[in-house]
N, C-alpha and C. Protein backbone atom coordinates (compact mmCIF):
# COMPACT_ATOMS: atom_id res chain seq x y z
N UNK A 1 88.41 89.35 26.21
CA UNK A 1 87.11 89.97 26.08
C UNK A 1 86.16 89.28 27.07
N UNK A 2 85.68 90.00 27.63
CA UNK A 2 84.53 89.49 28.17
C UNK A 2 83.04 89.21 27.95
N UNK A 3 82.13 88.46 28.24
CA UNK A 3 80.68 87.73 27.94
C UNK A 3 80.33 89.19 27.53
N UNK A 4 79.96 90.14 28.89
CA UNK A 4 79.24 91.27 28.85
C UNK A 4 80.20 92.29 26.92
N UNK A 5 81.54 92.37 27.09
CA UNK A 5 81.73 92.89 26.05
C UNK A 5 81.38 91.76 24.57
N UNK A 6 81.53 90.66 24.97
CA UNK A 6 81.36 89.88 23.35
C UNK A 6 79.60 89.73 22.69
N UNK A 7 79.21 90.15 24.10
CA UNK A 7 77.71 90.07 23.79
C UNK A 7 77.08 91.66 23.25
N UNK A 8 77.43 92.67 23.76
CA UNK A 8 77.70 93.99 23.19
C UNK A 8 77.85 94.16 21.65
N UNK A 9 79.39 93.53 21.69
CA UNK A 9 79.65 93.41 20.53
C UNK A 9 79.10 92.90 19.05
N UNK A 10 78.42 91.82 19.89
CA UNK A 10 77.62 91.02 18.78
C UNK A 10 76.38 92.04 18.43
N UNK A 11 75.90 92.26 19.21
CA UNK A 11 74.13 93.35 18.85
C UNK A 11 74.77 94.37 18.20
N UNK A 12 76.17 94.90 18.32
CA UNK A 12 75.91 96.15 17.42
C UNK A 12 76.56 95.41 16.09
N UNK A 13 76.87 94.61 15.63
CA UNK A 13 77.10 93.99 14.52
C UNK A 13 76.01 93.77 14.24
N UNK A 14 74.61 93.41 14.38
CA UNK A 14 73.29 93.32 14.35
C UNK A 14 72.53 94.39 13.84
N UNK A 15 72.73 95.12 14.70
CA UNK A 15 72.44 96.44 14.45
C UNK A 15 72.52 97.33 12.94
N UNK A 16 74.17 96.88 12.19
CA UNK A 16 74.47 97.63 11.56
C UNK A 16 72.84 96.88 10.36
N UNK A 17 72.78 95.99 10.35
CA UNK A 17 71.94 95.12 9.14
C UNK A 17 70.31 94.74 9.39
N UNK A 18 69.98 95.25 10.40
CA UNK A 18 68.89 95.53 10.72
C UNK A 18 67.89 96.41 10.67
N UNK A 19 67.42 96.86 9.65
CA UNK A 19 66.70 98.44 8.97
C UNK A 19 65.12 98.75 10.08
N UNK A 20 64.83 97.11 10.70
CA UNK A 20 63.79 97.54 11.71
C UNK A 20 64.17 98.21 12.90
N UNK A 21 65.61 98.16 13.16
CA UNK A 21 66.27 98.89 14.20
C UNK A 21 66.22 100.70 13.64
N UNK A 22 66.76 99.93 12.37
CA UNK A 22 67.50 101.72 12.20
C UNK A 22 66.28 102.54 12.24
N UNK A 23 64.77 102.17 11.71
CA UNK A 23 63.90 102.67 11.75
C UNK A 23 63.13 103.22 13.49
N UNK A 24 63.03 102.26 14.06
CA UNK A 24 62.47 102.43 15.44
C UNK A 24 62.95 102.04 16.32
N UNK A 25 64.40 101.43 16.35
CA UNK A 25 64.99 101.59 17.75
C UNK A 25 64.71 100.48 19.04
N UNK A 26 63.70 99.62 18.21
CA UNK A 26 63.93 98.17 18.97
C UNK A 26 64.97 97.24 18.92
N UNK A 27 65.17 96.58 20.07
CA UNK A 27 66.20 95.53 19.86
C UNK A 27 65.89 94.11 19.93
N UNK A 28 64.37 94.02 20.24
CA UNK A 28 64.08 92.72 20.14
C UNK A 28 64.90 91.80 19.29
N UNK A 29 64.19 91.67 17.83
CA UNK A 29 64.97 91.23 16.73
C UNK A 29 66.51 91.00 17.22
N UNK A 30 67.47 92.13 17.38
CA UNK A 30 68.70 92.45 17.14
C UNK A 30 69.02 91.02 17.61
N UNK A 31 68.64 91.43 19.12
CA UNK A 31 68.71 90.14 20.32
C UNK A 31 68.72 88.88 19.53
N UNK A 32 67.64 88.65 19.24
CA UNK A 32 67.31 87.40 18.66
C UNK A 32 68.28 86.62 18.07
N UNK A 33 68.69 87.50 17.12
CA UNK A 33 69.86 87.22 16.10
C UNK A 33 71.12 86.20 16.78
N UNK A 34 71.21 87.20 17.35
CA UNK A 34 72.39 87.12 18.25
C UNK A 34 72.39 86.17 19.12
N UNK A 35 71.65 85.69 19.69
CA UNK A 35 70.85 84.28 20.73
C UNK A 35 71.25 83.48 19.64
N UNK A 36 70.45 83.75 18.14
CA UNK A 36 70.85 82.58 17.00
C UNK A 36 72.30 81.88 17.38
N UNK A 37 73.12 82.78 16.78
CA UNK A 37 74.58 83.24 16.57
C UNK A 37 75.43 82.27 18.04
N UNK A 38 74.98 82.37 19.32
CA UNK A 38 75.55 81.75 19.76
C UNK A 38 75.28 80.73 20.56
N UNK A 39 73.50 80.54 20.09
CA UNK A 39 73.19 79.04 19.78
C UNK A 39 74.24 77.51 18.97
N UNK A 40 74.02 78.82 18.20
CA UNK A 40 74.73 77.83 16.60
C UNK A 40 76.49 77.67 17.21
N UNK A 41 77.18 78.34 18.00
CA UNK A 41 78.56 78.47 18.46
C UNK A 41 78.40 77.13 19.18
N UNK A 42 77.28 77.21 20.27
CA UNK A 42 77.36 75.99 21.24
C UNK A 42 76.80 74.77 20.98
N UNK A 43 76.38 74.69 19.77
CA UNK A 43 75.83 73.68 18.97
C UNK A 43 77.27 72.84 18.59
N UNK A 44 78.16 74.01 17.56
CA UNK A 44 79.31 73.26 17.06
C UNK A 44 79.81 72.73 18.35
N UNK A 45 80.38 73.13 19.22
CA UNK A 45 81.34 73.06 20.58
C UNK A 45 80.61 71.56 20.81
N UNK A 46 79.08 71.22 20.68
CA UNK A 46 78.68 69.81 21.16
C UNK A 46 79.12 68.70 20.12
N UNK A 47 78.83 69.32 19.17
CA UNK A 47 78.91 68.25 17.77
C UNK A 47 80.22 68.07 17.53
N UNK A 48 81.35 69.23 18.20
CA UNK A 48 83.10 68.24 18.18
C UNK A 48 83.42 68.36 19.43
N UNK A 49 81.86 67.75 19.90
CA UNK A 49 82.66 67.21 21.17
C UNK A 49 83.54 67.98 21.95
N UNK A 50 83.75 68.73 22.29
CA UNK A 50 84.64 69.71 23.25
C UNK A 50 84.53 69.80 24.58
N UNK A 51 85.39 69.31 24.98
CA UNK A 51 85.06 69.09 26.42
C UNK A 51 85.82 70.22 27.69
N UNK A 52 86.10 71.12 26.83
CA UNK A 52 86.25 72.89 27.03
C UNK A 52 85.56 73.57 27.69
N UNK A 53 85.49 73.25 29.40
CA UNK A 53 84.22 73.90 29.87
C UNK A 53 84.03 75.52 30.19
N UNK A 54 85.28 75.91 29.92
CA UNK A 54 85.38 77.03 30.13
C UNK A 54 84.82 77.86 28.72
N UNK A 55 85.23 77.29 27.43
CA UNK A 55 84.47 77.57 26.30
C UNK A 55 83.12 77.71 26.14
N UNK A 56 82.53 76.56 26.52
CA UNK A 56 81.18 76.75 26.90
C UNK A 56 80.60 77.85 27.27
N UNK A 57 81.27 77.58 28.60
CA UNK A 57 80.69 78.54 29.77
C UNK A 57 80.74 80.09 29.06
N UNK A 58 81.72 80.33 28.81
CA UNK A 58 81.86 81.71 28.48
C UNK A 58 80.35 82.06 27.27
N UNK A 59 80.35 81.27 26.44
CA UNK A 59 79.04 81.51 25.32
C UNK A 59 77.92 81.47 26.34
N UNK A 60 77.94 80.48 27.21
CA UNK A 60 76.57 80.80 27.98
C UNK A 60 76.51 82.01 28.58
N UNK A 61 77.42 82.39 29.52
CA UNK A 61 77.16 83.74 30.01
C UNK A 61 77.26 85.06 28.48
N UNK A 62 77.77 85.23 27.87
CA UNK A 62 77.60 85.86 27.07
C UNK A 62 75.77 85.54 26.14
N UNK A 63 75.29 84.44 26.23
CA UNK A 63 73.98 84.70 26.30
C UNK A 63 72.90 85.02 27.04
N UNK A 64 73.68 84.84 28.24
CA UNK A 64 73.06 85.78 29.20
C UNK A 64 72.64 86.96 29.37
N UNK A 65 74.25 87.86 28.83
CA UNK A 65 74.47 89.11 28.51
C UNK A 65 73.73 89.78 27.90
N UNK A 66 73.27 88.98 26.46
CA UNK A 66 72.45 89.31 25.33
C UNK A 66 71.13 89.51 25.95
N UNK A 67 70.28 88.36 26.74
CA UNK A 67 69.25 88.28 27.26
C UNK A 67 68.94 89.45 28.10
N UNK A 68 69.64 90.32 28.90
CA UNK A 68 69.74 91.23 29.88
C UNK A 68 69.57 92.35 29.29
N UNK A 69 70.38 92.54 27.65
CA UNK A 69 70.99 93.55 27.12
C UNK A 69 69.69 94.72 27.26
């Protein structure tokens, strides 16, 4: 999978639980969420230490993704 698809992926999982979406069709919020979500991914990856740079990397560009979305 790729950043651009895992980041996709994540907002419409967002989406489904988000009633300010379903109502008007912003994605601010959605976004947000989702920034949370793989905040908190690259948080763990620091706290055990992982020295997986390709792991990383991939969550960063996939927050990229999100940011663009």
């Amino acid at each position: 999978m790729t950043p651009k698809e895992k980041a996709r992926k994540l907002i419409e999982k967002f989406k489904e639980h988000d009633y300010d979406w379903i109502a008007t069709g912003n994605n601010y919020c959605i976004k947000q969420y989702a920034l949370v979500c793989v905040d908190e991914i690259l948080d763990i990856q620091q706290f055990c230490n992982n020295k997986n740079s390709d792991v990383v990397k991939f969550w960063n560009e996939v927050k990229i993704e999100i940011k663009q979305f």
